[in-house]
Protein backbone atom coordinates (compact mmCIF):
# COMPACT_ATOMS: atom_id res chain seq x y z
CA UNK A 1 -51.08 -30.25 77.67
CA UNK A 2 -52.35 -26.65 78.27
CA UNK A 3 -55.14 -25.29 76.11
CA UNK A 4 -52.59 -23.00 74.09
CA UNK A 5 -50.41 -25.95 72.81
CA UNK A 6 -48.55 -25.40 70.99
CA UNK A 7 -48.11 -21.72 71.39
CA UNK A 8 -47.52 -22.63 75.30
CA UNK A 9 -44.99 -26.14 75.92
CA UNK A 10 -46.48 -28.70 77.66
CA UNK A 11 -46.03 -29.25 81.79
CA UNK A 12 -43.69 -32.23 82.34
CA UNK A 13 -44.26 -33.97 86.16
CA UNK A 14 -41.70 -36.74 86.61
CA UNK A 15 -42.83 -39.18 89.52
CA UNK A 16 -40.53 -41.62 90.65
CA UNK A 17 -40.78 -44.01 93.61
CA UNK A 18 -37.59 -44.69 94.82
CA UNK A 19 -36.74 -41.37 96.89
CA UNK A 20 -35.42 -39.50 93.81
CA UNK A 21 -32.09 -41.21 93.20
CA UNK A 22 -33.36 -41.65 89.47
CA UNK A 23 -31.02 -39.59 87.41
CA UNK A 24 -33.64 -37.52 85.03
CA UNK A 25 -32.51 -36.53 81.38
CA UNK A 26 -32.09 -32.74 81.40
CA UNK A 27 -35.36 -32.07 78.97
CA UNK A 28 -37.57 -33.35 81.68
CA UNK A 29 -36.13 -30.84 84.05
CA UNK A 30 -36.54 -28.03 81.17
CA UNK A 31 -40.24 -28.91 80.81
CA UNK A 32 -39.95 -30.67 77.20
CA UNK A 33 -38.04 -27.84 75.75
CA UNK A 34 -34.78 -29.21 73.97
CA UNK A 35 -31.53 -27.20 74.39
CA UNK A 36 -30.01 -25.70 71.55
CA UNK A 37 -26.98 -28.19 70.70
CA UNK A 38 -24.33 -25.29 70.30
CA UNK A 39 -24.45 -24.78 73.75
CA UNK A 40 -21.89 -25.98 76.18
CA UNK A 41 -24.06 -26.90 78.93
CA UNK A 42 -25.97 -30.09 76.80
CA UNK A 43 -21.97 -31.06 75.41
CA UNK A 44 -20.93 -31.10 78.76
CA UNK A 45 -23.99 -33.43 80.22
CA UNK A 46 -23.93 -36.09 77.43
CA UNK A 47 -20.14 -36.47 77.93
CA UNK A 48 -20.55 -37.23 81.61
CA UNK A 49 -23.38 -39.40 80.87
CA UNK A 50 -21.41 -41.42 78.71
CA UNK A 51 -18.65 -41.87 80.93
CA UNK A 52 -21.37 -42.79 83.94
CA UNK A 53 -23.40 -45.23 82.01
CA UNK A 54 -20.11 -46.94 80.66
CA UNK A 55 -18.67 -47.19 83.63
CA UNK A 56 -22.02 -48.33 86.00
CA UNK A 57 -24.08 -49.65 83.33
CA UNK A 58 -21.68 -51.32 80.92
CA UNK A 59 -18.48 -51.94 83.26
CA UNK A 60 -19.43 -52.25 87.00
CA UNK A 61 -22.59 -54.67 85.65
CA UNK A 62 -19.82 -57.39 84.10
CA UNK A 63 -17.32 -56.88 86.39
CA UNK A 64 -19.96 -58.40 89.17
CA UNK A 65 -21.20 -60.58 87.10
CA UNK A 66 -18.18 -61.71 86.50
CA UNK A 67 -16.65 -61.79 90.02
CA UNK A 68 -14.31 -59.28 88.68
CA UNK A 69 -12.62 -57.10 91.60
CA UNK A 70 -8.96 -55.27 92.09
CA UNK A 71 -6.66 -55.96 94.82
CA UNK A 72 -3.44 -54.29 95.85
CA UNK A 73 -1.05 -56.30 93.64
CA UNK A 74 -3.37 -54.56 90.79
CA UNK A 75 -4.74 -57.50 89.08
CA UNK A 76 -8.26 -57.29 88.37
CA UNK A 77 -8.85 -60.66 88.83
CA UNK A 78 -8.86 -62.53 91.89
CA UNK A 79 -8.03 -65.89 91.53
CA UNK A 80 -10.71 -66.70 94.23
CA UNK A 81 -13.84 -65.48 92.37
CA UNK A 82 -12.78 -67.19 89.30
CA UNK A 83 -14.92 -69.97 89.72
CA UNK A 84 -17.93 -67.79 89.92
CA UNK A 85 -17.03 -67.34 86.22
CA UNK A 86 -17.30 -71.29 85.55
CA UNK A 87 -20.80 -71.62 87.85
CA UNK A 88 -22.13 -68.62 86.25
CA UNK A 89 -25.49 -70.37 85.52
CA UNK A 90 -24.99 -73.34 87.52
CA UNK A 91 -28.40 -74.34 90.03
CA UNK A 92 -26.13 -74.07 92.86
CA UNK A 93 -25.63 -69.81 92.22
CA UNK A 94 -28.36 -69.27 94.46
CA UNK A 95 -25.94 -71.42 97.56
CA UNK A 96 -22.48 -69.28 96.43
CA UNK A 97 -24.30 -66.15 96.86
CA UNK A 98 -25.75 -67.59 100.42
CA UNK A 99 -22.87 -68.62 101.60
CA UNK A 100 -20.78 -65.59 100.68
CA UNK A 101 -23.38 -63.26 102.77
CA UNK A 102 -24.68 -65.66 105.52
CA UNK A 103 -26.04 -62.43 107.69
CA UNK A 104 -27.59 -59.82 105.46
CA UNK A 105 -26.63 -57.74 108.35
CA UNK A 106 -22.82 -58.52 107.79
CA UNK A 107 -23.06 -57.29 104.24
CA UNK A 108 -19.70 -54.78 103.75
CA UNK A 109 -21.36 -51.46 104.65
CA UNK A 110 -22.07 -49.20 101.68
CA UNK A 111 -19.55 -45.97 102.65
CA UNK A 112 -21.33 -42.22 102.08
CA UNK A 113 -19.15 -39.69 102.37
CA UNK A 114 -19.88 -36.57 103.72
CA UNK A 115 -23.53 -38.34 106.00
CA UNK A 116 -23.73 -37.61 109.22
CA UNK A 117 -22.18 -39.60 112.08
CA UNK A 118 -20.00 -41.53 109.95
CA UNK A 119 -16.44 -41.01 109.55
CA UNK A 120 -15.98 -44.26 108.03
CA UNK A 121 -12.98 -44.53 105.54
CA UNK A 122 -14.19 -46.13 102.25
CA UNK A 123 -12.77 -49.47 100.99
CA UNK A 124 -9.53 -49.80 99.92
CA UNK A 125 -10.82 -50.99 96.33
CA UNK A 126 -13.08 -48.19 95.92
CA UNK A 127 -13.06 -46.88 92.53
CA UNK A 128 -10.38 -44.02 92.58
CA UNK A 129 -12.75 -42.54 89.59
CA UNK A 130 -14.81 -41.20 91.98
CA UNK A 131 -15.63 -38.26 93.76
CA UNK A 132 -17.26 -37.89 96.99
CA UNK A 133 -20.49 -36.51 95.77
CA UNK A 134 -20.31 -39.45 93.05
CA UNK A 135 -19.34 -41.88 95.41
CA UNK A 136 -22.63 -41.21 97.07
CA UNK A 137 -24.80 -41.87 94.23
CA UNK A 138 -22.78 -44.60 93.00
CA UNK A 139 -23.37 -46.66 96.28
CA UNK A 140 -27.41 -45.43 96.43
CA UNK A 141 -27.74 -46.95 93.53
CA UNK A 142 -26.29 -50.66 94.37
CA UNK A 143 -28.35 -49.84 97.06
CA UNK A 144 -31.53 -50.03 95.60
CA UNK A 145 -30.42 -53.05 93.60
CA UNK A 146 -29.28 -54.63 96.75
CA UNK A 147 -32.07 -57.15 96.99
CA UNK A 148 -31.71 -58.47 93.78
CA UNK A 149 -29.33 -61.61 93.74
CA UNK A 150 -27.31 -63.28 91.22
CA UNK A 151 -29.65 -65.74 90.85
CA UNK A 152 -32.62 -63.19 89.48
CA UNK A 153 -30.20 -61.82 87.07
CA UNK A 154 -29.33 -65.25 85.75
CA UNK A 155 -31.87 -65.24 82.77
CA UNK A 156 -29.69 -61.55 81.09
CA UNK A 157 -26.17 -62.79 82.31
CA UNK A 158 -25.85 -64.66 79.01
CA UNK A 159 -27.35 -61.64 76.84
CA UNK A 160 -25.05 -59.31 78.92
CA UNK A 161 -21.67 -60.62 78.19
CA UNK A 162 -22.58 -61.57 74.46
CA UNK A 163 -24.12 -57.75 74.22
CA UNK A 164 -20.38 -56.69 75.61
CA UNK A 165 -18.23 -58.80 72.53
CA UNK A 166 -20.65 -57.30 70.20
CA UNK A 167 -20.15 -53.76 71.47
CA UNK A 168 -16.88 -54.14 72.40
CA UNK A 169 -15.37 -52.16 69.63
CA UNK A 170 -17.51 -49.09 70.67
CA UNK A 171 -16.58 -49.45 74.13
CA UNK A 172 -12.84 -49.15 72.90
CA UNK A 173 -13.50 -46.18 70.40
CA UNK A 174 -15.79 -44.49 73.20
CA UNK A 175 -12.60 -44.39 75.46
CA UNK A 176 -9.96 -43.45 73.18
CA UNK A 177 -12.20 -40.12 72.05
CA UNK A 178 -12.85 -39.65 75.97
CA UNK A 179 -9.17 -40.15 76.66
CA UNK A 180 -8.13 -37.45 73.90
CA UNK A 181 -11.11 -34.68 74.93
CA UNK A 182 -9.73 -35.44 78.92
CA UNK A 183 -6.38 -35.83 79.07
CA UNK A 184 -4.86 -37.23 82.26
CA UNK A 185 -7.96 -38.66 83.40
CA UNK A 186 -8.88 -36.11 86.23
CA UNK A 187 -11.17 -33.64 84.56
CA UNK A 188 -13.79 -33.01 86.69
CA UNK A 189 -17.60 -32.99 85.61
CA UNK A 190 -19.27 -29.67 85.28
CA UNK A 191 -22.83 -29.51 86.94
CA UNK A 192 -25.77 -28.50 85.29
CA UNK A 193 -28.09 -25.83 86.03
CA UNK A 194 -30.99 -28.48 86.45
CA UNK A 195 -29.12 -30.62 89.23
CA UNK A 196 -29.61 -30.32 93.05
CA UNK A 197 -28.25 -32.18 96.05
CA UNK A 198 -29.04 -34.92 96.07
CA UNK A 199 -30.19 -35.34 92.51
CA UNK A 200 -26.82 -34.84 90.80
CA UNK A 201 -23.52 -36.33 89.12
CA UNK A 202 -20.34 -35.24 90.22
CA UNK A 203 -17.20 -36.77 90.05
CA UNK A 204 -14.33 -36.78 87.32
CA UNK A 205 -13.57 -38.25 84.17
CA UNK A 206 -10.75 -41.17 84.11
CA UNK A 207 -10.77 -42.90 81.13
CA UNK A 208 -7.93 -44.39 81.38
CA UNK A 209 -9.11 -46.82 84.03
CA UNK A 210 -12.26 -47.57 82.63
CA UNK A 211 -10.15 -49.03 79.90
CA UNK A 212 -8.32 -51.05 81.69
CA UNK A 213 -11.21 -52.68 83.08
CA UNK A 214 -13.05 -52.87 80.15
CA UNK A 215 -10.14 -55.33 78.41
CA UNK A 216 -10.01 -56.96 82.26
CA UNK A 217 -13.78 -57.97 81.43
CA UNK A 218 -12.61 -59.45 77.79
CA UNK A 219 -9.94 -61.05 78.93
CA UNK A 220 -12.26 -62.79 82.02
CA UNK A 221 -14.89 -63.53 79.01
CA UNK A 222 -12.23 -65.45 76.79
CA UNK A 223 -11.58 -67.38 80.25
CA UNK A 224 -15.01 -68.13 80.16
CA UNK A 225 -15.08 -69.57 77.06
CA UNK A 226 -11.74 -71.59 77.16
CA UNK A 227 -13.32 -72.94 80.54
CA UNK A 228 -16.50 -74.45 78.57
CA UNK A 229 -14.26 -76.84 76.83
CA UNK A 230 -13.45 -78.75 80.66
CA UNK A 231 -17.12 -78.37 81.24
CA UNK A 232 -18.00 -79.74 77.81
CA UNK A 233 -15.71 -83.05 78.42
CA UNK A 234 -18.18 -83.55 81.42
CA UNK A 235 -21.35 -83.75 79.51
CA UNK A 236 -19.46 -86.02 76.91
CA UNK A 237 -18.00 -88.45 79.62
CA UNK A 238 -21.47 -88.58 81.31
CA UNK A 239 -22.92 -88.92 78.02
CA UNK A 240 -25.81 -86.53 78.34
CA UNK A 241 -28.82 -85.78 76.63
CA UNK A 242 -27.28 -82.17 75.58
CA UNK A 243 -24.32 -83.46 73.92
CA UNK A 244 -26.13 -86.55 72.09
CA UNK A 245 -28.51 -84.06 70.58
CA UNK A 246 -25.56 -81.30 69.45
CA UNK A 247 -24.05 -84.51 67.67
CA UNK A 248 -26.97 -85.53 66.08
CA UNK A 249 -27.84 -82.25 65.13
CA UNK A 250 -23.78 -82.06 63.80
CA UNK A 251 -24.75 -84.82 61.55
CA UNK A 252 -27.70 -83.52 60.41
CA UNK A 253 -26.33 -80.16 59.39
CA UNK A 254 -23.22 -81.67 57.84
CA UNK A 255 -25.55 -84.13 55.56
CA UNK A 256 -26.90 -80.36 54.65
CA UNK A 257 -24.45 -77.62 54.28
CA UNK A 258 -21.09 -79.75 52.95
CA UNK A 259 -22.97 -80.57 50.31
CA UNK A 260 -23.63 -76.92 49.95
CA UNK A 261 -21.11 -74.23 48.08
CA UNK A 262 -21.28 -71.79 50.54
CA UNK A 263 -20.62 -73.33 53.95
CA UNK A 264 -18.44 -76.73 55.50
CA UNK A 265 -18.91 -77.65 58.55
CA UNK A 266 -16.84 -80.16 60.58
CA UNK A 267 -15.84 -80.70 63.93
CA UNK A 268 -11.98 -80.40 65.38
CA UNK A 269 -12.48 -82.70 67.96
CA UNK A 270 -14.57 -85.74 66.49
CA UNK A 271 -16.16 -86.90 69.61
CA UNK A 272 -16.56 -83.28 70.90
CA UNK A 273 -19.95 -81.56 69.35
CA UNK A 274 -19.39 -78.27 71.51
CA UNK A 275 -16.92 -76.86 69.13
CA UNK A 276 -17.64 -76.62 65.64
CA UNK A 277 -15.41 -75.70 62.51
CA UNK A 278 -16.83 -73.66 60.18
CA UNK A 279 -15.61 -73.04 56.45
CA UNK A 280 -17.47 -69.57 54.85
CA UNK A 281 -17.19 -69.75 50.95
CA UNK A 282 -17.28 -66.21 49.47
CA UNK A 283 -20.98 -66.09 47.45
CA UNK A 284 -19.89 -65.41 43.69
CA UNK A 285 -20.28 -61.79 42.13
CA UNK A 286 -20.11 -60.36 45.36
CA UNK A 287 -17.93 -58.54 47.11
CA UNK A 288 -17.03 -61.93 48.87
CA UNK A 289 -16.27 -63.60 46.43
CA UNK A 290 -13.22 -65.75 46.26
CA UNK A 291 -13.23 -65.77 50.29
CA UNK A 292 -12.29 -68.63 52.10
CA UNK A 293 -13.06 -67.59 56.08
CA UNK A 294 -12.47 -69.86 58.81
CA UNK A 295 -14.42 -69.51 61.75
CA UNK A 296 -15.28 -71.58 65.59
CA UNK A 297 -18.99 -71.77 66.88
CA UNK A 298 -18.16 -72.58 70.60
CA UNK A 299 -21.46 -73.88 71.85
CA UNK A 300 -21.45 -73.60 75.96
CA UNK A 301 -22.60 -76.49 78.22
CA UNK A 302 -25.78 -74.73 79.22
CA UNK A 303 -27.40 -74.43 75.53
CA UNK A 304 -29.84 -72.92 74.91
CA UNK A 305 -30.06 -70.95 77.98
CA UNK A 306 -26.69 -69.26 76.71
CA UNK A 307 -25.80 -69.19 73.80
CA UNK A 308 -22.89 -69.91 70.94
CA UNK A 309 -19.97 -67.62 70.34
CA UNK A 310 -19.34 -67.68 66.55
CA UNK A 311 -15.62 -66.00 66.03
CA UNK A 312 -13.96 -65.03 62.60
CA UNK A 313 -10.36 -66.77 62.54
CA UNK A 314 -9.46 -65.31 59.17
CA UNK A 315 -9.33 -61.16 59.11
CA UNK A 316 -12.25 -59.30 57.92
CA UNK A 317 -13.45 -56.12 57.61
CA UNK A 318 -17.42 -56.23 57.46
CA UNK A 319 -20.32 -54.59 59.20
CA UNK A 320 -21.58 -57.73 60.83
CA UNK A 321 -17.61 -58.83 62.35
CA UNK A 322 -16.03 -57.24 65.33
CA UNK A 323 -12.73 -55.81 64.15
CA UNK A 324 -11.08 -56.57 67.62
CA UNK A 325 -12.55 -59.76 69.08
CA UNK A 326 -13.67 -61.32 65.40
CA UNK A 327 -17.39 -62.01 67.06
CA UNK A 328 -20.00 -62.34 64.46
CA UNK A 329 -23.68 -61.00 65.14
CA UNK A 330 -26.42 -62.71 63.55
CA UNK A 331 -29.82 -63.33 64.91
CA UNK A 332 -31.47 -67.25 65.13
CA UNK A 333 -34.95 -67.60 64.39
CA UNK A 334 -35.05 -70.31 66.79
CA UNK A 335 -32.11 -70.34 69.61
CA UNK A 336 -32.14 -74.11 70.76
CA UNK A 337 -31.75 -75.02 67.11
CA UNK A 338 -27.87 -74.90 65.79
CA UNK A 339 -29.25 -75.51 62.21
CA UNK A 340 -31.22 -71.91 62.62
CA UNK A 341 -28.07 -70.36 63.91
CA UNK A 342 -25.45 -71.58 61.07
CA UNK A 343 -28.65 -70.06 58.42
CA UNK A 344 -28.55 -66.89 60.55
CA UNK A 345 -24.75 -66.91 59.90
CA UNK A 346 -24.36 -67.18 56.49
CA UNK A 347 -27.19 -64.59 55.76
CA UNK A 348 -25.93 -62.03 58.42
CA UNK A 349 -22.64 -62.50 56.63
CA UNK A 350 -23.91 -62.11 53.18
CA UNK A 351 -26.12 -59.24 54.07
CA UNK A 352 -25.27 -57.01 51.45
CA UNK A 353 -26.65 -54.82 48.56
CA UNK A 354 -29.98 -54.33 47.68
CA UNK A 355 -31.54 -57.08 50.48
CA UNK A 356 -28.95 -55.46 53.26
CA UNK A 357 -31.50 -54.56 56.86
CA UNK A 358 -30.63 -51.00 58.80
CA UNK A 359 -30.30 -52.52 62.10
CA UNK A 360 -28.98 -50.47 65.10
CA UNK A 361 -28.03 -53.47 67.13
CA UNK A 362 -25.58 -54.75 64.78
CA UNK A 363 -22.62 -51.81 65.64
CA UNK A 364 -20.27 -54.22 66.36
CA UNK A 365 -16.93 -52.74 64.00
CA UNK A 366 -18.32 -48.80 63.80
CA UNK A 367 -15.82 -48.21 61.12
CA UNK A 368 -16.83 -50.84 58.61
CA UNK A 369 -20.53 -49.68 60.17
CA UNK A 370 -20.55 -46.39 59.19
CA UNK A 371 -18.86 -46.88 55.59
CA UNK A 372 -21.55 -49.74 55.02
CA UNK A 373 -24.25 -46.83 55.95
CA UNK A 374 -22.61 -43.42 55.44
CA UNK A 375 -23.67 -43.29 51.47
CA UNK A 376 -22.54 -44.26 48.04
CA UNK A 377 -19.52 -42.99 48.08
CA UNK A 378 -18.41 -44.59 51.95
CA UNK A 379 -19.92 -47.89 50.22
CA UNK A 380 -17.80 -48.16 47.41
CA UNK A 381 -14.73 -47.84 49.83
CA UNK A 382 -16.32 -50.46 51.98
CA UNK A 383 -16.67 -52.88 48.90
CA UNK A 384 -12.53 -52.07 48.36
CA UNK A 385 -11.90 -53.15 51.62
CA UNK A 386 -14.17 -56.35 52.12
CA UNK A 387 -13.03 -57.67 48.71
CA UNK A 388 -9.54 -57.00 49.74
CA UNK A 389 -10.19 -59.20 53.08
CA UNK A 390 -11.59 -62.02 50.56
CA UNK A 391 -8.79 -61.49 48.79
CA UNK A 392 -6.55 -62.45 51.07
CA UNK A 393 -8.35 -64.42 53.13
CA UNK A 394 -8.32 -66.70 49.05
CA UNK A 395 -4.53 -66.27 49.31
CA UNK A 396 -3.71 -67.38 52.97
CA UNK A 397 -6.38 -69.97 52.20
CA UNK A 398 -4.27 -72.13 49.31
């Protein structure tokens, strides 16, 4: 901070230590002075950044998580890597990712285009997104990650995908404005006065394909799920300590909440306590009231370290449900306890009026988000709608 602050900005050094592949934001390069927003240059920057940290951050994360890869018959699943869906968190990760890379040394080479001495085609399932220059920094980057297993990334894999259903509605909305400000999904990105070789981002923008992989990631997660049921059956058979304590703590929460007028719980399998029925009763003089919503808390085999999927079955519009994949977002004060998360249900969905929390994590349906939080008058037209869903959901309910 120089002596004259604030007549004179302040000096901005930015160190980094991994032989400047980190991508800076543009105000660091500028010294701490902000661009003006009306000009193009800033537009142009945060719309590549979007599509970049969508596509690497958001996409290319799951899809390797996930075991998710295309092949020239253009699914974007291979059957074979399916079952690294099933053993996600299973002890023996740390053995599949062994044996698939015996010989660090026979790793697939990382392709850079345009380096010296190498005229080495890339691989055929590149991602056609990509431009030479972003190819580069797209591959430096797994690079530097490249000594990080699966099995160190196990711990987030769980708060990853559950992250993606919650977002997933932005993800969608994100593409479909990308897709309508870049037609045909070969607009190329502009470069910025503040980027140099090799600290830069070129390539194009192809929306198009990132949302075809996005929906190949949803589709892989609802795979997922439908998979936990097999694995559940195991536990059940083998009559393990993880499925005697989800059906005593069934019993326990049923001698609670079906007593209760807001909740019923029951299961659809009897001698199954991974998949729970739940009955939401609309709270009276509310917007909700009248509602009768039916939704599934599928609880996977490897509670608490993952954890449930709670899923609207009836329609709803509200600021707390997913419009597209029906996933509720509520927050457990305790995560191993199922009690805690049915309490964090109801009161996530009931969040409303004067007690309703601001909370920028819980964009999961941005419409019914941003007529929850865009003022009185928005409000009142979320209030039509939600008491419209309760409606309904009363009518298709008797």
């Amino acid at each position: 901070m120089p002596k004259e602050y604030p007549i004179k900005s302040p000096q901005v050094r930015a160190i980094t230590t991994n032989g400047g592949r980190t991508r800076f934001n543009p105000n660091i390069y500028n010294e701490g002075k902000n661009y003006k927003k009306d000009e193009p240059n800033p537009k142009a920057y945060v719309e590549k950044i979007q599509h970049e940290t969508l596509r690497i951050a958001v996409i290319q994360r799951l899809e390797g998580l996930l075991g998710i890869t295309k092949d020239d018959t253009g699914d974007c699943l291979h059957a074979s890597k399916r079952a690294r869906i099933k053993g996600a968190f299973s002890p023996s990760a740390d053995n599949k990712v062994e044996n698939e890379y015996p010989n660090m040394s026979n790793k697939p080479a990382l392709h850079h285009s345009g380096s010296s001495g190498s005229n080495t085609p890339p691989p055929e399932d590149q991602d056609q997104s990509l431009s030479p220059d972003s190819s580069v920094h797209e591959y430096d980057a797994e690079a530097t990650f490249a000594d990080l297993d699966e099995a160190q990334w196990d711990p987030f894999a769980d708060l990853m995908k559950r992250r993606f259903l919650w977002y997933y509605d932005t993800y969608l909305r994100t593409i479909e404005q990308g897709i309508v400000q870049h037609p045909g999904g070969r607009t190329q990105f502009k470069r910025m006065e503040f980027e140099y070789p090799p600290n830069s981002m070129g390539g194009h923008f192809n929306y198009p394909q990132l949302r075809t992989r996005l929906m190949a990631i949803k589709t892989a997660l609802d795979a997922e799920q439908k998979d936990w049921t097999a694995q559940s059956l195991r536990h059940i058979k083998e009559s393990t300590q993880l499925s005697a304590q989800l059906a005593f703590q069934f019993t326990q929460s049923a001698l609670k909440w079906n007593n209760n007028s807001s909740l019923e719980i029951s299961l659809p399998d009897p001698a199954n306590p991974f998949l729970w029925h739940l009955t939401l009763f609309g709270k009276p003089m509310t917007n909700l009231d009248g509602g009768i919503f039916q939704l599934t808390l599928a609880i996977p085999p490897t509670f608490p370290d993952a954890q449930p999927r709670v899923t609207f079955q009836t329609p709803i519009i509200h600021h707390r449900v997913g419009g597209t994949t029906g996933i509720v977002v509520y927050f457990p004060k305790k995560e191993g306890e199922i009690a805690e998360h049915l309490t964090a249900i109801v009161e996530s969905i009931e969040d409303e009026g004067e007690t309703a929390r601001f909370d920028p994590r819980a964009v999961v349906n941005p419409e019914a988000f941003e007529l929850y939080w865009g003022g009185e008058e928005k409000r009142k037209v979320y209030g039509r709608k939600l008491r419209r869903s309760a409606r309904e959901s009363g009518e298709d309910g008797c």
